[in-house]
N, C-alpha and C. Protein backbone atom coordinates (compact mmCIF):
# COMPACT_ATOMS: atom_id res chain seq x y z
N UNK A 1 -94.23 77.08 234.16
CA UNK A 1 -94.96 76.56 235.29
C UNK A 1 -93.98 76.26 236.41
N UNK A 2 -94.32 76.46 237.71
CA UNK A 2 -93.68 76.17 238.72
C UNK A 2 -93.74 75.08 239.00
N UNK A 3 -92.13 74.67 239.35
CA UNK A 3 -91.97 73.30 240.47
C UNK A 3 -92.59 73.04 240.62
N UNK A 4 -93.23 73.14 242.07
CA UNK A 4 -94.31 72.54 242.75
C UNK A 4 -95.56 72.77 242.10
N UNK A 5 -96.04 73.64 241.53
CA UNK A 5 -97.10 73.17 240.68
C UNK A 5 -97.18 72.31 239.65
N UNK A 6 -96.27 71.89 238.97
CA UNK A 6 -96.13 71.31 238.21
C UNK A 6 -96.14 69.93 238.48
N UNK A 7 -95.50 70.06 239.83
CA UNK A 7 -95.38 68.48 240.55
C UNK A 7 -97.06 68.66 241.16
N UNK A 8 -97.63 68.94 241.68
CA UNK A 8 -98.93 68.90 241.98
C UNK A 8 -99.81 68.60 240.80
N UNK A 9 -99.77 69.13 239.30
CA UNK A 9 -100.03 69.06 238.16
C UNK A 9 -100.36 67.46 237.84
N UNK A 10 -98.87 67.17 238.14
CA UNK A 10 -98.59 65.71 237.42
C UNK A 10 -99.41 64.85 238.84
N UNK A 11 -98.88 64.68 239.65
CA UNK A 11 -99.53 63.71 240.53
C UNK A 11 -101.53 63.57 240.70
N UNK A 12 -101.95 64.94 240.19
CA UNK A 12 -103.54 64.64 239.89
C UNK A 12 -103.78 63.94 238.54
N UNK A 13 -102.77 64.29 237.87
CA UNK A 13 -102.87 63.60 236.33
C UNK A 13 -102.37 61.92 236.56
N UNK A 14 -101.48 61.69 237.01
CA UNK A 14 -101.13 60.45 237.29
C UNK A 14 -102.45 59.65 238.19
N UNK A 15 -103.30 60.76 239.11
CA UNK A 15 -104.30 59.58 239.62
C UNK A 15 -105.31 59.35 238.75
N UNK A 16 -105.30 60.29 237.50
CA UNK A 16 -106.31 60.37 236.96
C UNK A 16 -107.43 61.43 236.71
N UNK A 17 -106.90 62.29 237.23
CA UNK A 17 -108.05 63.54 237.25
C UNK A 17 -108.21 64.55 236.16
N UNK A 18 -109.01 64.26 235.70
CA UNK A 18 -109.26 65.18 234.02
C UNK A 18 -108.94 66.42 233.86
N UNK A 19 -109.12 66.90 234.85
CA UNK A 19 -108.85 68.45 234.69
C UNK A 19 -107.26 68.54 234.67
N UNK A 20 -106.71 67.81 235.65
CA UNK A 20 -104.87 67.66 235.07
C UNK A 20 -104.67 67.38 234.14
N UNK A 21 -104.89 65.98 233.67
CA UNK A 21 -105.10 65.73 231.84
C UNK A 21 -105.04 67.01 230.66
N UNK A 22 -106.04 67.26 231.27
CA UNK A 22 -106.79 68.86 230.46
C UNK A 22 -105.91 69.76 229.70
N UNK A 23 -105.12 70.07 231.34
CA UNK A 23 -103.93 71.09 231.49
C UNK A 23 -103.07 70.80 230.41
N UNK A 24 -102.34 69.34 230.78
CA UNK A 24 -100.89 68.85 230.44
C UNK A 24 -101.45 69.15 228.68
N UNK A 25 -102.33 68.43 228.32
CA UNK A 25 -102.82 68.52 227.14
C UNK A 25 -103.11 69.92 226.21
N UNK A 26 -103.70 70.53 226.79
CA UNK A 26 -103.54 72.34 226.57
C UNK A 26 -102.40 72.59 226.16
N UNK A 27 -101.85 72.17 227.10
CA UNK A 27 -100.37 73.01 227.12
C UNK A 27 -99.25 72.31 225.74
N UNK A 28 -99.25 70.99 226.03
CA UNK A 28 -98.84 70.30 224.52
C UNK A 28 -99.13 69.98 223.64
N UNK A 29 -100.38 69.90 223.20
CA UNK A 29 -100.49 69.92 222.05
C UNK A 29 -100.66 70.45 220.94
N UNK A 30 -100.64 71.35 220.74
CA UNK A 30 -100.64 72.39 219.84
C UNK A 30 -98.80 72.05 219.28
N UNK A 31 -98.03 72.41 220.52
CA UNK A 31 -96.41 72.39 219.98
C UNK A 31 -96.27 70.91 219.20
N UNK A 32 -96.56 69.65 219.83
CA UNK A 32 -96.75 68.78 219.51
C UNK A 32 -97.19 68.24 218.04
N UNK A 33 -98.37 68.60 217.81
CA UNK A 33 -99.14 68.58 216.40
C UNK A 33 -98.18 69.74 215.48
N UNK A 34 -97.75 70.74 215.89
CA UNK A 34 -97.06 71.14 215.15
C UNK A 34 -95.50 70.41 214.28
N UNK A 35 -94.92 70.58 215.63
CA UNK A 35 -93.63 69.47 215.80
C UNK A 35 -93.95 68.30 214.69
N UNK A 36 -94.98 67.67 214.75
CA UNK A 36 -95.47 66.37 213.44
C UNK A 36 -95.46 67.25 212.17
N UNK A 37 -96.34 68.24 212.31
CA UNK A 37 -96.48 68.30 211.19
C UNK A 37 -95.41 68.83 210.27
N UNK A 38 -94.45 69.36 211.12
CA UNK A 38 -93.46 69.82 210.25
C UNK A 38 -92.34 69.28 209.73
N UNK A 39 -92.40 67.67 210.45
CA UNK A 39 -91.88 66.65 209.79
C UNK A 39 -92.87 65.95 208.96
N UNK A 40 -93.55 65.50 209.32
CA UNK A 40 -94.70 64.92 208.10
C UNK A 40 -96.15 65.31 208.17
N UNK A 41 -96.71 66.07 207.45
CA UNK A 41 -98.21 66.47 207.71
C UNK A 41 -99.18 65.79 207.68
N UNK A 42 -99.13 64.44 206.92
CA UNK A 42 -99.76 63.77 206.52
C UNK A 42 -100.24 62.79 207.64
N UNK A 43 -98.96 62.17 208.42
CA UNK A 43 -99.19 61.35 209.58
C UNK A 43 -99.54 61.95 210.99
N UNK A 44 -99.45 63.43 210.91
CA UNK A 44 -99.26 64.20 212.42
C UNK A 44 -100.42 64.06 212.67
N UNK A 45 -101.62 64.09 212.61
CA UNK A 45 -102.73 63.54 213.56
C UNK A 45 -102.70 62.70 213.92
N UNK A 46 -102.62 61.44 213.15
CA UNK A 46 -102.54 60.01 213.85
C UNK A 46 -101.78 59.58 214.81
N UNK A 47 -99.93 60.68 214.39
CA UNK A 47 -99.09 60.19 215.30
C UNK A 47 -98.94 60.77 216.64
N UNK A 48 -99.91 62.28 216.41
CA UNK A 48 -100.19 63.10 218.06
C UNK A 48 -101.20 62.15 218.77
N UNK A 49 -102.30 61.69 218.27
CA UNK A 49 -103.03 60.76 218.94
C UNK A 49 -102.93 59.54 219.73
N UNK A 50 -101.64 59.11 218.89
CA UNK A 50 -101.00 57.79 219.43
C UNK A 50 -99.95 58.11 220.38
N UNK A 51 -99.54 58.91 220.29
CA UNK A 51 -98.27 59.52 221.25
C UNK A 51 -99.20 59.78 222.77
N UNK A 52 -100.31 60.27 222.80
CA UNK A 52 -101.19 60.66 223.85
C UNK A 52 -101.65 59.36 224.46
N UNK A 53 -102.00 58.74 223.68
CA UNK A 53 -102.38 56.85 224.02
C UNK A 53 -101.03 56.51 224.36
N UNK A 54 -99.88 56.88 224.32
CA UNK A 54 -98.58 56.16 225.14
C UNK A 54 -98.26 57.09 226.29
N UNK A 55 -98.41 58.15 226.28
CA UNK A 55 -98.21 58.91 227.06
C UNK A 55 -99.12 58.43 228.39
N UNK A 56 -100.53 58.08 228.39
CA UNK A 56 -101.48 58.17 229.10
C UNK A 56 -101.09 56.80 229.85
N UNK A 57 -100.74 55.82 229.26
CA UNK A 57 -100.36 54.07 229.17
C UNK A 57 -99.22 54.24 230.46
N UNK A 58 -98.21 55.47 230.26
CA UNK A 58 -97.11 55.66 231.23
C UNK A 58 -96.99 56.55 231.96
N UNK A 59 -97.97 57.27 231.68
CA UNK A 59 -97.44 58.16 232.80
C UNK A 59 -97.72 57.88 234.40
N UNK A 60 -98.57 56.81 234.50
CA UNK A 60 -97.88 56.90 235.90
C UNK A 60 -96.32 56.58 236.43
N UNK A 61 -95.55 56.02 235.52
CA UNK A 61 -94.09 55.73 235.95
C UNK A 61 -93.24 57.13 235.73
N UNK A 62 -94.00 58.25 235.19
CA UNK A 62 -92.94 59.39 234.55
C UNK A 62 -92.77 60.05 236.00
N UNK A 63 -91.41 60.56 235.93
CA UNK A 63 -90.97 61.53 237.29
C UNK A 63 -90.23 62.19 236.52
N UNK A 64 -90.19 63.34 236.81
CA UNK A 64 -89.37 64.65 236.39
C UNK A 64 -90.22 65.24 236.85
N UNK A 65 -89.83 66.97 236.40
CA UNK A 65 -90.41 68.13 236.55
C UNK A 65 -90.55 68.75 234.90
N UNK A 66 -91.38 69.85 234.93
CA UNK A 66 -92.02 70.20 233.93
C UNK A 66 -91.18 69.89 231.73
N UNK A 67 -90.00 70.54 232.39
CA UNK A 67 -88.81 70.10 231.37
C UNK A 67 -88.98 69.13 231.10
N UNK A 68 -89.03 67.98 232.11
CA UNK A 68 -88.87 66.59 231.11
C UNK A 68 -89.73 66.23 230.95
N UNK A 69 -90.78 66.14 231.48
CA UNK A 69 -92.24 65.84 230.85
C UNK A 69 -92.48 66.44 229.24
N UNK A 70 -91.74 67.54 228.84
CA UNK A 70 -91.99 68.11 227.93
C UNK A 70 -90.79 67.15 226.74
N UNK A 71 -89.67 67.00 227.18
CA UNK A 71 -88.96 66.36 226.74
C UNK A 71 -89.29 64.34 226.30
N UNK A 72 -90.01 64.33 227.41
CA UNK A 72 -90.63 62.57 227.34
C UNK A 72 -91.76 62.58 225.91
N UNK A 73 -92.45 63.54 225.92
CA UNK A 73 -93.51 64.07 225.10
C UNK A 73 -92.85 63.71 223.60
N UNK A 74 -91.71 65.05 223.45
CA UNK A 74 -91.52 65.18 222.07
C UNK A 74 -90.67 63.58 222.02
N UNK A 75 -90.45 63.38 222.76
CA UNK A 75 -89.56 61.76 222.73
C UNK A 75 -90.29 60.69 222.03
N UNK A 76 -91.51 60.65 223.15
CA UNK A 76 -92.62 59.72 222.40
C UNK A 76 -92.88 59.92 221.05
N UNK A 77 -93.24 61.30 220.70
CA UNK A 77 -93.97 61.95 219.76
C UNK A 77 -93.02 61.56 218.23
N UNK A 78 -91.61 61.73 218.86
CA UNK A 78 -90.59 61.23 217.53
C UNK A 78 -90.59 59.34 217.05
N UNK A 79 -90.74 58.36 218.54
CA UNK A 79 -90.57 57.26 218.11
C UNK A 79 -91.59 56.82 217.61
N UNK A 80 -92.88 57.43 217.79
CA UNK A 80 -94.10 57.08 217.36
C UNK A 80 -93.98 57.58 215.45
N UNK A 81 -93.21 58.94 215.17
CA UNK A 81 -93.53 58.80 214.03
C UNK A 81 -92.91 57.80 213.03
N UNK A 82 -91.40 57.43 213.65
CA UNK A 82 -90.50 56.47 213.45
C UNK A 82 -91.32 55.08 212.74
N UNK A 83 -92.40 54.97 213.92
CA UNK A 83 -92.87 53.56 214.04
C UNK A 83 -93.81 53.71 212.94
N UNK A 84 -94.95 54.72 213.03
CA UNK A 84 -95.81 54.97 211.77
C UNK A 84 -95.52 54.67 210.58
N UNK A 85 -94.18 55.73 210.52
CA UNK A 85 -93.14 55.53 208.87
C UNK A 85 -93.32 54.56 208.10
N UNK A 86 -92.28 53.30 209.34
CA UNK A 86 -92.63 52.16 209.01
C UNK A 86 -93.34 51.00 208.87
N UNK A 87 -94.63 51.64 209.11
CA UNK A 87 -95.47 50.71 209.25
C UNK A 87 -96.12 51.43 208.23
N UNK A 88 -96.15 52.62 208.07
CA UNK A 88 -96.62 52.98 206.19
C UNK A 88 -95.44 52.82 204.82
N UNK A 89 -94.67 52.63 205.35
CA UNK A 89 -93.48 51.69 203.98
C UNK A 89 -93.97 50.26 203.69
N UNK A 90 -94.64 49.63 204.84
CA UNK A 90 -95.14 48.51 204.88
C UNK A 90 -96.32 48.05 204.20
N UNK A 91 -97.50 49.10 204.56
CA UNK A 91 -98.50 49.17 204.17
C UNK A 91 -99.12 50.63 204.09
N UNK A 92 -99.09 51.25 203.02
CA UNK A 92 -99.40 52.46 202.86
C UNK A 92 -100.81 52.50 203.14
N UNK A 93 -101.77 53.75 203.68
CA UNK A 93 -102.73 53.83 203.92
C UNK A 93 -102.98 55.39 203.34
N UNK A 94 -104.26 55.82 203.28
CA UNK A 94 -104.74 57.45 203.06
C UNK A 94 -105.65 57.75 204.88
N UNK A 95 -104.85 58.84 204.89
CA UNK A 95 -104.93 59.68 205.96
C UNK A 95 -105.92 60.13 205.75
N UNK A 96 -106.69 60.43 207.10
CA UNK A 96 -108.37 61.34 206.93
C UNK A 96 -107.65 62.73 207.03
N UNK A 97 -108.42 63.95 207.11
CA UNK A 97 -107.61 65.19 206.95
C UNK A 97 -108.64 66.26 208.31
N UNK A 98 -108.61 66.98 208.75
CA UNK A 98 -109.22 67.43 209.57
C UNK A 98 -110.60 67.87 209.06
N UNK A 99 -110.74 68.19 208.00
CA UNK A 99 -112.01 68.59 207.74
C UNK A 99 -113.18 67.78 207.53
N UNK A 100 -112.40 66.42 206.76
CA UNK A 100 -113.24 65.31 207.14
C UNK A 100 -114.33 65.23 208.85
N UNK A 101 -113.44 65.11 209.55
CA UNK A 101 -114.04 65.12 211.10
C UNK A 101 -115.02 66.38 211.61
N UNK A 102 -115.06 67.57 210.49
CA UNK A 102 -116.17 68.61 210.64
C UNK A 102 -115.54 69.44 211.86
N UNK A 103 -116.37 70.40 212.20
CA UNK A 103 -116.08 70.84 213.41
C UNK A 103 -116.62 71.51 215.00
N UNK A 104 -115.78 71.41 215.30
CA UNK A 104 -115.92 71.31 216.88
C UNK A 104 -116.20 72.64 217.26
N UNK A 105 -116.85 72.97 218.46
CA UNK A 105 -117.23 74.51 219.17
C UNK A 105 -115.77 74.57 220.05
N UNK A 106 -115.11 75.83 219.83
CA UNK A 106 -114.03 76.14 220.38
C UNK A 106 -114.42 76.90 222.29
N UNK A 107 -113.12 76.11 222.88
CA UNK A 107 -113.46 77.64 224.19
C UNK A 107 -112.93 78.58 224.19
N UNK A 108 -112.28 79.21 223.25
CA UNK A 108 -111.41 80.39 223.54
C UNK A 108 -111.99 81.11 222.17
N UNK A 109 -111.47 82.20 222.07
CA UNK A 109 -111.89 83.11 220.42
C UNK A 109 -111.04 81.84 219.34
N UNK A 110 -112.28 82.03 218.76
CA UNK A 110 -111.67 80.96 217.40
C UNK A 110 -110.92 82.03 216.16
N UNK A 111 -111.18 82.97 216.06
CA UNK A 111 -110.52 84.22 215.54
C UNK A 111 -109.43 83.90 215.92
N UNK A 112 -108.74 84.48 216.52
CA UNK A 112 -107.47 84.75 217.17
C UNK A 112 -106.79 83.87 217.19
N UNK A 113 -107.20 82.48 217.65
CA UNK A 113 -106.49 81.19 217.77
C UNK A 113 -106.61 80.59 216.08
N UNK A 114 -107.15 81.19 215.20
CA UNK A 114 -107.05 80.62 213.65
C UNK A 114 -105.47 81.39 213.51
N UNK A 115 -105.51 83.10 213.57
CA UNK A 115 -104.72 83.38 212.78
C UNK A 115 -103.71 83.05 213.41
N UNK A 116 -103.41 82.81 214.93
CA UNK A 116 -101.92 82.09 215.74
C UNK A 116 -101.77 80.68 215.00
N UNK A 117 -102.40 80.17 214.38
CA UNK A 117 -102.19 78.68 214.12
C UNK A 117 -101.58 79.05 212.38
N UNK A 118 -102.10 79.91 211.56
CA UNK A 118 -102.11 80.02 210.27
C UNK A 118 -100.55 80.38 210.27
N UNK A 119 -100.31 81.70 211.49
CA UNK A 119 -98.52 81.70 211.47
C UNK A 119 -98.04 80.88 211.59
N UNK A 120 -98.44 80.02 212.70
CA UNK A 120 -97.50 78.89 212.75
C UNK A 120 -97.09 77.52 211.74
N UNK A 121 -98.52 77.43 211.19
CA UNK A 121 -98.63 76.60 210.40
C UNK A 121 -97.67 77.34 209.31
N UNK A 122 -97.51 78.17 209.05
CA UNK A 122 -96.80 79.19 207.72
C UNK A 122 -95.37 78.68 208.20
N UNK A 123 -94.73 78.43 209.35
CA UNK A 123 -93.56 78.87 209.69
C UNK A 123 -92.97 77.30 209.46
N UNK A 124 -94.10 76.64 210.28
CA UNK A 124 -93.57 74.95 210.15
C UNK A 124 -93.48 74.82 208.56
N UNK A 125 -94.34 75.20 207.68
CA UNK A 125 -94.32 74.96 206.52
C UNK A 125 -92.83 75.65 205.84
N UNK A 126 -92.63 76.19 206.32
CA UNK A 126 -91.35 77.08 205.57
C UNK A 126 -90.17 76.20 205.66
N UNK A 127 -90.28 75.84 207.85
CA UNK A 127 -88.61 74.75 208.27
C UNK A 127 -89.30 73.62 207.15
N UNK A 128 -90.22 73.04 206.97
CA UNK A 128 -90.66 71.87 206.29
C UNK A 128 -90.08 71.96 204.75
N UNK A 129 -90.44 73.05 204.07
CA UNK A 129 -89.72 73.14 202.68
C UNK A 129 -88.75 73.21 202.11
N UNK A 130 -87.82 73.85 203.34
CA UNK A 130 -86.99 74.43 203.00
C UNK A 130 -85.45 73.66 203.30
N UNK A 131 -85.66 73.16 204.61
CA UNK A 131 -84.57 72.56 205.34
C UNK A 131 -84.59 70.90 205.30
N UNK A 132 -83.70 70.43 205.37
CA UNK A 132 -83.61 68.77 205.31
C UNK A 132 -84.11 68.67 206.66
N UNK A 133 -84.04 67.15 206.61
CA UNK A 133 -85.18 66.78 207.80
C UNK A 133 -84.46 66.82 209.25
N UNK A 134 -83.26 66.69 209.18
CA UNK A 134 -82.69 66.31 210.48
C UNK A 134 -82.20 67.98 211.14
N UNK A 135 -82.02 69.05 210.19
CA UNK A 135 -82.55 70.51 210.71
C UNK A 135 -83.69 70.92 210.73
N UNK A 136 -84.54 70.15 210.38
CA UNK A 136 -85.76 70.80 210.53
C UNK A 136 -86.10 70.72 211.77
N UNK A 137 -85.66 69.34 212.25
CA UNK A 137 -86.03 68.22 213.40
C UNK A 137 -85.60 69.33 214.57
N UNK A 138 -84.44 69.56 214.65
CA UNK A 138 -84.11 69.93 215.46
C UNK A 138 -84.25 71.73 215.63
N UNK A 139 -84.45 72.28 214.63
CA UNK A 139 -84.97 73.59 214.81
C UNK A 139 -86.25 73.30 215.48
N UNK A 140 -87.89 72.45 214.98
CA UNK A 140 -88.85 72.47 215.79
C UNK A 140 -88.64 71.90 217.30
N UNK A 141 -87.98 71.05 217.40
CA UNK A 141 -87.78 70.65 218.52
C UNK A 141 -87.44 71.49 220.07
N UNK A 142 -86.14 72.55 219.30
CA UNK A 142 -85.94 73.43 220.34
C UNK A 142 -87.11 74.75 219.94
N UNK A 143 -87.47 75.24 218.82
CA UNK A 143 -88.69 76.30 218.89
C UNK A 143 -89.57 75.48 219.67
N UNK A 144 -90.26 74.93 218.84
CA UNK A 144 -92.04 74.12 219.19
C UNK A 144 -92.19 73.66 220.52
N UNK A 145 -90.66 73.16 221.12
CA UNK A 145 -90.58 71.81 222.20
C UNK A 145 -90.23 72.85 223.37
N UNK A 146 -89.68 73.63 222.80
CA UNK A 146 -88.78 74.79 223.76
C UNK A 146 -87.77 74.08 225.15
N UNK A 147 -87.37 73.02 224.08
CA UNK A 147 -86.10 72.37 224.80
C UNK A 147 -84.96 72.45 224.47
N UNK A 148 -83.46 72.41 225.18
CA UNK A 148 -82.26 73.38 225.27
C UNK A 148 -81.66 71.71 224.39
N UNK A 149 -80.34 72.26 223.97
CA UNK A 149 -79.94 71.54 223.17
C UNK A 149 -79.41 70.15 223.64
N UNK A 150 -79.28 70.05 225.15
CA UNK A 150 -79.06 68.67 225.51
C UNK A 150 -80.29 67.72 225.52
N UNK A 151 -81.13 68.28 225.75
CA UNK A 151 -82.37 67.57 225.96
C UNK A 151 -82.71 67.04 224.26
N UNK A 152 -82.62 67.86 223.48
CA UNK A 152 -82.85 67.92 221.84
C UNK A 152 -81.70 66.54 221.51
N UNK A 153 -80.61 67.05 222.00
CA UNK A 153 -79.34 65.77 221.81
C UNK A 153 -79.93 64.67 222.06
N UNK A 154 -80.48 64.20 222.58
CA UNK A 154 -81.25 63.14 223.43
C UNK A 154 -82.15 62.63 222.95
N UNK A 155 -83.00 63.46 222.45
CA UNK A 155 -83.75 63.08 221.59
C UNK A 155 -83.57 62.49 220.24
N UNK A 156 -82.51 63.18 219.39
CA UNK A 156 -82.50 63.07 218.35
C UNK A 156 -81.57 61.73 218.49
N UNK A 157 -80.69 61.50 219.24
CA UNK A 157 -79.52 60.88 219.27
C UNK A 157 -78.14 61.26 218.67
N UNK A 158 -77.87 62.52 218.80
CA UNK A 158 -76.91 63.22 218.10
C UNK A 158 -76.17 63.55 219.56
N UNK A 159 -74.89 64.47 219.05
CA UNK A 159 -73.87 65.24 220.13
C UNK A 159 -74.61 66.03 220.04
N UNK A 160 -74.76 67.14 221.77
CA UNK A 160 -74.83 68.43 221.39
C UNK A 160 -74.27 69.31 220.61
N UNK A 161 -72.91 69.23 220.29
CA UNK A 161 -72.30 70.18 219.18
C UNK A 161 -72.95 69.68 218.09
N UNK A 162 -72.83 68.71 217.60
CA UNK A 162 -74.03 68.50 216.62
C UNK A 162 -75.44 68.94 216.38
N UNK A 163 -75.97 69.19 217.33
CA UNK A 163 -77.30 69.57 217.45
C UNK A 163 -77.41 71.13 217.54
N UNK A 164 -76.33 71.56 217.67
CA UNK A 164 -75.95 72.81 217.62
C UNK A 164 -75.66 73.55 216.35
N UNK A 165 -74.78 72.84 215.49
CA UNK A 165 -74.15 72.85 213.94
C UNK A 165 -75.90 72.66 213.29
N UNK A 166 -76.28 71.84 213.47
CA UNK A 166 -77.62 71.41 212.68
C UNK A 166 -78.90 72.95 213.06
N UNK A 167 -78.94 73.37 214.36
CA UNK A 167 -79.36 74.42 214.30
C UNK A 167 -79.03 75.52 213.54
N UNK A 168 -77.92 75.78 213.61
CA UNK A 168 -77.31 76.92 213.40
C UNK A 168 -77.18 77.28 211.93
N UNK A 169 -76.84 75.98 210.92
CA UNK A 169 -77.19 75.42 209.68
C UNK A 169 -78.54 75.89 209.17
N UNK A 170 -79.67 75.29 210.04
CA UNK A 170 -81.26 75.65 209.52
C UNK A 170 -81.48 76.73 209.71
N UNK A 171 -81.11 77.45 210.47
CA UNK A 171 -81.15 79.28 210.91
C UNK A 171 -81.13 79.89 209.84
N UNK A 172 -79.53 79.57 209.43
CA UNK A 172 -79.09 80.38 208.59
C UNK A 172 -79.93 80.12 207.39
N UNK A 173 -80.25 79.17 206.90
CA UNK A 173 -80.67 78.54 205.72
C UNK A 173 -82.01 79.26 205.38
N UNK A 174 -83.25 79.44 206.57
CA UNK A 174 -84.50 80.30 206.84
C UNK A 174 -84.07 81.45 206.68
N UNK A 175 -83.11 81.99 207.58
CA UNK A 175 -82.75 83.48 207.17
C UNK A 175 -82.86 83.80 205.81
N UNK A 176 -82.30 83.11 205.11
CA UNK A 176 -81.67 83.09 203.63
C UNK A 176 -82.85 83.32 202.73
N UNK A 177 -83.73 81.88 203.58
CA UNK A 177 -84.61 82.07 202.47
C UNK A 177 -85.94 83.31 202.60
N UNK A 178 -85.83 83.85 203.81
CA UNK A 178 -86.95 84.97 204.20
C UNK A 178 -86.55 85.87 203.26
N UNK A 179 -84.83 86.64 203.43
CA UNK A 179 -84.45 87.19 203.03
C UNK A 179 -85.00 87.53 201.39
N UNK A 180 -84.55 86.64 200.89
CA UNK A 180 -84.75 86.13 199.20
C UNK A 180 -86.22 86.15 199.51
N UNK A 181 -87.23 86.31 199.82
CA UNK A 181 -88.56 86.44 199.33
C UNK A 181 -89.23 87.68 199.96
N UNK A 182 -88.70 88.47 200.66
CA UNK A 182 -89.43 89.81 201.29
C UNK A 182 -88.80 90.40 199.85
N UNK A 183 -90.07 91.24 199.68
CA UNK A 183 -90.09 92.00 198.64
C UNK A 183 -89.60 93.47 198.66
N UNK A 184 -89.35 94.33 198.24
CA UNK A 184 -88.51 95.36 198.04
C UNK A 184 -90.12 96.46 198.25
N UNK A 185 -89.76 97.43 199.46
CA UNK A 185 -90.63 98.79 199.35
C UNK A 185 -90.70 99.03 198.40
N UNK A 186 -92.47 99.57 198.18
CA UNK A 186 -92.80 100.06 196.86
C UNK A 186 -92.36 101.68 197.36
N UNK A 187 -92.25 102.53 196.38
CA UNK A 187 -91.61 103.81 196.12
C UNK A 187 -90.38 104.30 196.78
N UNK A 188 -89.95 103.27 197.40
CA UNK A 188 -88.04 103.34 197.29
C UNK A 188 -87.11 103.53 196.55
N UNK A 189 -86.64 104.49 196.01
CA UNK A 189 -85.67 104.58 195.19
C UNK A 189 -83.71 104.29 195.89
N UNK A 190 -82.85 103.82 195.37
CA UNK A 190 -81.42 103.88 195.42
C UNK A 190 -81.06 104.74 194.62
């Protein structure tokens, strides 16, 4: 999104105008709910919901351009699960699950947007299984968040070379494990 649209974006959303809302929302949440879920699946609805209820609470004080809005997002989106955590170490609760809530009439092809979600959901599930949490963190962060590694630094509270090593770590680690599970052509001979 452009600069100035983006800044036009935000200032209808900051007065309040739904259809900006709409947008900003379109546009993040999906990465967002993902981003949760591939640290914890269990809490990522509650904690995308609540992240949107802080988001909404501040954004009239937010200034940046499109980057950091995206960056304030996954920011929220991390201290909120932080806070959840601990407030389910505290007092554990059972999560409703989406199907519970039934469902909703889509606006776009619900086809198409199932099987984009089923990859994705496949992929978060893979960084989720496979990788410790603080590469996982930061692999979704720069995929899902599509933020560069200082911004990710920032988030996480790490060095960028750190955040770099921790990428580069979970890469390899996915590689590894794709590798090790694609199956061998049938009627290939060596």
């Amino acid at each position: 999104m452009a600069t100035t649209e983006f800044g036009d974006l935000l200032a209808a959303a900051q007065e309040g105008a739904q259809w900006a809302i709409a947008v900003l929302w379109r546009e993040l949440h999906p990465r967002l709910l993902r981003f949760l879920r591939g640290l914890d699946p269990k809490a990522a609805e509650d904690v995308e919901a609540d992240t949107w209820l802080v988001a909404a609470r501040d954004l009239a004080s937010f200034r940046g351009n499109s980057r950091q809005f995206r960056a304030w997002m996954f920011t929220i989106a991390r201290h909120r699960l932080i806070d959840w955590r601990r407030r389910e170490a505290r007092r554990p609760s059972v999560a409703l699950t989406p199907e519970v809530l039934g469902e909703y009439r889509a606006e776009d092809d619900p086809a198409v947007t199932a099987l984009d979600v089923l990859r994705a959901d496949a992929a978060v599930a893979l960084v989720r299984a496979c990788l410790p949490r603080d590469q996982a963190e930061v692999i979704l962060l720069r995929v899902l968040g599509g933020l560069d590694v200082a911004e990710v630094a920032a988030i996480v509270r790490k060095s960028p070379g750190n955040v770099r090593v921790l990428q580069h770590r979970g890469l390899r680690r996915l590689a590894e494990q794709i590798t090790d599970e694609t199956p061998e052509p049938r009627g290939v001979t060596q």
